[in-house]
C-alpha atoms as a PDB file:
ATOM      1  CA  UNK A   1      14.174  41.989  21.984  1.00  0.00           C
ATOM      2  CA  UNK A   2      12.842  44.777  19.997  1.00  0.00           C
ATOM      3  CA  UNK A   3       9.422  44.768  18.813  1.00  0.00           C
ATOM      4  CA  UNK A   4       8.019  44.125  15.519  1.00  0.00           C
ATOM      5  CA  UNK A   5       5.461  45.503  13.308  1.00  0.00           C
ATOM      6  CA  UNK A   6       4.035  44.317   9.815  1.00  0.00           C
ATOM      7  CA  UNK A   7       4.463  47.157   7.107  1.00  0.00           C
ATOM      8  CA  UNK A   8       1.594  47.078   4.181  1.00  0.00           C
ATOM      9  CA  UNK A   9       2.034  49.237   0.827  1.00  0.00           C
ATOM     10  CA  UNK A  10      -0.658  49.325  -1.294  1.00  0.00           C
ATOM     11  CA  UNK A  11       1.219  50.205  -4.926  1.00  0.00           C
ATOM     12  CA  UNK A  12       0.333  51.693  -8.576  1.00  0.00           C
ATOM     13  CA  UNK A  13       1.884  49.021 -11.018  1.00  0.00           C
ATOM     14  CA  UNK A  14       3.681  51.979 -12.589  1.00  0.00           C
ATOM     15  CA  UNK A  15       5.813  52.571  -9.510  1.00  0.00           C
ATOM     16  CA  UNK A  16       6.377  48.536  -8.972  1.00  0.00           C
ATOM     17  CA  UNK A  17       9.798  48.375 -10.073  1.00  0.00           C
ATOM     18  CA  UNK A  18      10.608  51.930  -8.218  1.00  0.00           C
ATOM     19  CA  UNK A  19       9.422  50.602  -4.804  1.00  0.00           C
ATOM     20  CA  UNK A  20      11.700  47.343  -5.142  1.00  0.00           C
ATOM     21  CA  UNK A  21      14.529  49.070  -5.770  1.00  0.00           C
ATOM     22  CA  UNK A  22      13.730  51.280  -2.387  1.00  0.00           C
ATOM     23  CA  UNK A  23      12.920  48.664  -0.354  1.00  0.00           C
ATOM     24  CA  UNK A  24      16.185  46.501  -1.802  1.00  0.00           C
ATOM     25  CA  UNK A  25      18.531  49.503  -0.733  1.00  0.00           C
ATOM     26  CA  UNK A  26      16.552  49.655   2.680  1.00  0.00           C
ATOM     27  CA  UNK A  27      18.384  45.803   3.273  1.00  0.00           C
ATOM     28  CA  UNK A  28      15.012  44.566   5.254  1.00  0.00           C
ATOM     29  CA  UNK A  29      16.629  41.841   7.883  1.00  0.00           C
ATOM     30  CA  UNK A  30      13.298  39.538   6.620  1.00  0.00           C
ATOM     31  CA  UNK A  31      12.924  40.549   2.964  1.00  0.00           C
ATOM     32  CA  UNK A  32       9.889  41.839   1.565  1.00  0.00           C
ATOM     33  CA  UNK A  33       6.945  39.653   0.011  1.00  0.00           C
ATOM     34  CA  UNK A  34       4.906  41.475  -2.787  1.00  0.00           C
ATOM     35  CA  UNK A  35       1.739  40.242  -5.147  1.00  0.00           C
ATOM     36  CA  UNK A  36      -1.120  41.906  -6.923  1.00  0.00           C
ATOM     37  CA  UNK A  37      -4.258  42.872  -5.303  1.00  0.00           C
ATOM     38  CA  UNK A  38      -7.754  44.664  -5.988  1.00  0.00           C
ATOM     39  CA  UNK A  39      -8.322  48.087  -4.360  1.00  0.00           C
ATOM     40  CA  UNK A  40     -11.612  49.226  -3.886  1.00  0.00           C
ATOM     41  CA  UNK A  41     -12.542  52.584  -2.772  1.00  0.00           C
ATOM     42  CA  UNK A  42     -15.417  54.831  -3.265  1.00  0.00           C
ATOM     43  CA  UNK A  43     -13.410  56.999  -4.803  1.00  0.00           C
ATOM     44  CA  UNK A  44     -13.701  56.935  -8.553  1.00  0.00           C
ATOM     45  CA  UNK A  45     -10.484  59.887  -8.972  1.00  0.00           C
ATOM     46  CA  UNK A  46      -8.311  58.539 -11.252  1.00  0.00           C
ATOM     47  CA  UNK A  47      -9.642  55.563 -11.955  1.00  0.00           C
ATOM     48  CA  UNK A  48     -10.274  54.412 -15.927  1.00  0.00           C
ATOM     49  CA  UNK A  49     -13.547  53.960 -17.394  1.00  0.00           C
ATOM     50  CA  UNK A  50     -13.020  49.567 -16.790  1.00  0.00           C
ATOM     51  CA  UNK A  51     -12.002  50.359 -13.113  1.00  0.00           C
ATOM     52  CA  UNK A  52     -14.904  52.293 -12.442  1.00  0.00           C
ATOM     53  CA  UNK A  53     -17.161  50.204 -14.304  1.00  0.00           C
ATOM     54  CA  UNK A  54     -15.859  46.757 -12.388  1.00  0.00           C
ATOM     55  CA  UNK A  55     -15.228  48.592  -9.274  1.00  0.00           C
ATOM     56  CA  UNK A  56     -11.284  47.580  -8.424  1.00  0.00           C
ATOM     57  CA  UNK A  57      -8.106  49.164  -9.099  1.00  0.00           C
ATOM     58  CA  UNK A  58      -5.311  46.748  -9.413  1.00  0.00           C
ATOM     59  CA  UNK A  59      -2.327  47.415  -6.963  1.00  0.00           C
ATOM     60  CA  UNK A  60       0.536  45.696  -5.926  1.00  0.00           C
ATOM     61  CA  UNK A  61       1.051  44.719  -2.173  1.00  0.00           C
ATOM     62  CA  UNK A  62       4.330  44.847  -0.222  1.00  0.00           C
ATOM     63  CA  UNK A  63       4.666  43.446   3.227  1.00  0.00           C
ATOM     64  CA  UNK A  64       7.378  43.776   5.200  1.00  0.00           C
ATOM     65  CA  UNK A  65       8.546  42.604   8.934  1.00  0.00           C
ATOM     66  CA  UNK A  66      10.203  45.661  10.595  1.00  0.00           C
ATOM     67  CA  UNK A  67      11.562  46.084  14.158  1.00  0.00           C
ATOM     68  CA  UNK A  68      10.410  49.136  16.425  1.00  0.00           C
ATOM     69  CA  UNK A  69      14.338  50.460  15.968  1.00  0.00           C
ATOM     70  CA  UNK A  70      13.948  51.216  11.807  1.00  0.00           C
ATOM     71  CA  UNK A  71      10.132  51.577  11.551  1.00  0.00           C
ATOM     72  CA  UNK A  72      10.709  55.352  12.071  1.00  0.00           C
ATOM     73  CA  UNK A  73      13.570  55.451   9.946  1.00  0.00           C
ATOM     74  CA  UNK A  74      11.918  53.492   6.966  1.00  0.00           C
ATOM     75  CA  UNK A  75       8.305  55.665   7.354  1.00  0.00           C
ATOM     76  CA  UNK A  76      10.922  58.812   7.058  1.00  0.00           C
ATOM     77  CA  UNK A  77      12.428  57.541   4.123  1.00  0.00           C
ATOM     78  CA  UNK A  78       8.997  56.234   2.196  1.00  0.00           C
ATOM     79  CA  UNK A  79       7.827  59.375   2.139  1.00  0.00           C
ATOM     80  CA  UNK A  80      10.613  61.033   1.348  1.00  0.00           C
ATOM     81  CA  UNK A  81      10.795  59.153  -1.706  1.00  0.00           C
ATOM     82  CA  UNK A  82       7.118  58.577  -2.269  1.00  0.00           C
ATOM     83  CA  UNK A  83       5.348  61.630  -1.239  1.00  0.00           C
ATOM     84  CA  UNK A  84       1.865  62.559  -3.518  1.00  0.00           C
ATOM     85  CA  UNK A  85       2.376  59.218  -4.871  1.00  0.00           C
ATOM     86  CA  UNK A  86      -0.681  58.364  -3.688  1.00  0.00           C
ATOM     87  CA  UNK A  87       1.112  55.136  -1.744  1.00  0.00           C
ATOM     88  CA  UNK A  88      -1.341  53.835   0.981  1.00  0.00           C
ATOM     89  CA  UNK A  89       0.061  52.217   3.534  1.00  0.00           C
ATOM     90  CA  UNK A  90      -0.312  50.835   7.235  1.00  0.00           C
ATOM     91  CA  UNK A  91       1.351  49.521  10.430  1.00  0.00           C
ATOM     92  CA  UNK A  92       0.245  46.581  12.375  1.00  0.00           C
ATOM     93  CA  UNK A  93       1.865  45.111  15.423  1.00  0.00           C
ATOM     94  CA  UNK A  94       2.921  41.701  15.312  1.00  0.00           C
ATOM     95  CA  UNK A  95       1.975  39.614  18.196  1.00  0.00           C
ATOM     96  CA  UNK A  96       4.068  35.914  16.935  1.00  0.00           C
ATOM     97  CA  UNK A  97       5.944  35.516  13.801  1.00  0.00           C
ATOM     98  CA  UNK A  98       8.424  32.563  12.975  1.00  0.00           C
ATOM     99  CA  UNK A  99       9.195  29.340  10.720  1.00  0.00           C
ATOM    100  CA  UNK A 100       7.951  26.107  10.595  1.00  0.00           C
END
């Protein structure tokens, strides 16, 4: 059994529909889950005048169950795709996963 890891992508809105269609093609065994979500950083580059003002940049969040054998291969092809896009993203190992 290979292992598995939980893939995050923190997401511009403007790029929403161009990261679906990626991760679509990619044919994820699990699927993908995605929803909106506040970034906060103490960064104010590129923020508007609202974001900076309320503190939160709105983002969309894609998680994804990966095994070990296409994590490389899926990383290579993000940024590939994605590079400067200013995409943040992380890889956690996942110790159970399953259905009730």
């Amino acid at each position: 059994m290979s292992k598995e890891y939980l893939v995050t992508l923190n997401v511009l809105p403007a790029l929403e529909e161009i990261v679906v269609d990626c991760l679509l093609m990619l044919e994820c065994e699990q699927g993908f889950s995605s929803y909106p979500v506040s970034a906060h950083h103490h960064e104010n580059k590129g923020l508007s005048l609202a974001e900076q003002v309320t503190g939160r940049q709105k983002r969309i969040r894609f998680q994804m169950y990966v095994n070990g054998d296409d994590l490389a291969k899926l990383l290579v092809q993000l940024r590939e795709k994605f590079s400067g896009s200013g995409i943040q993203y992380w890889v956690t190992p996942v110790l159970e996963n399953g259905v009730f």
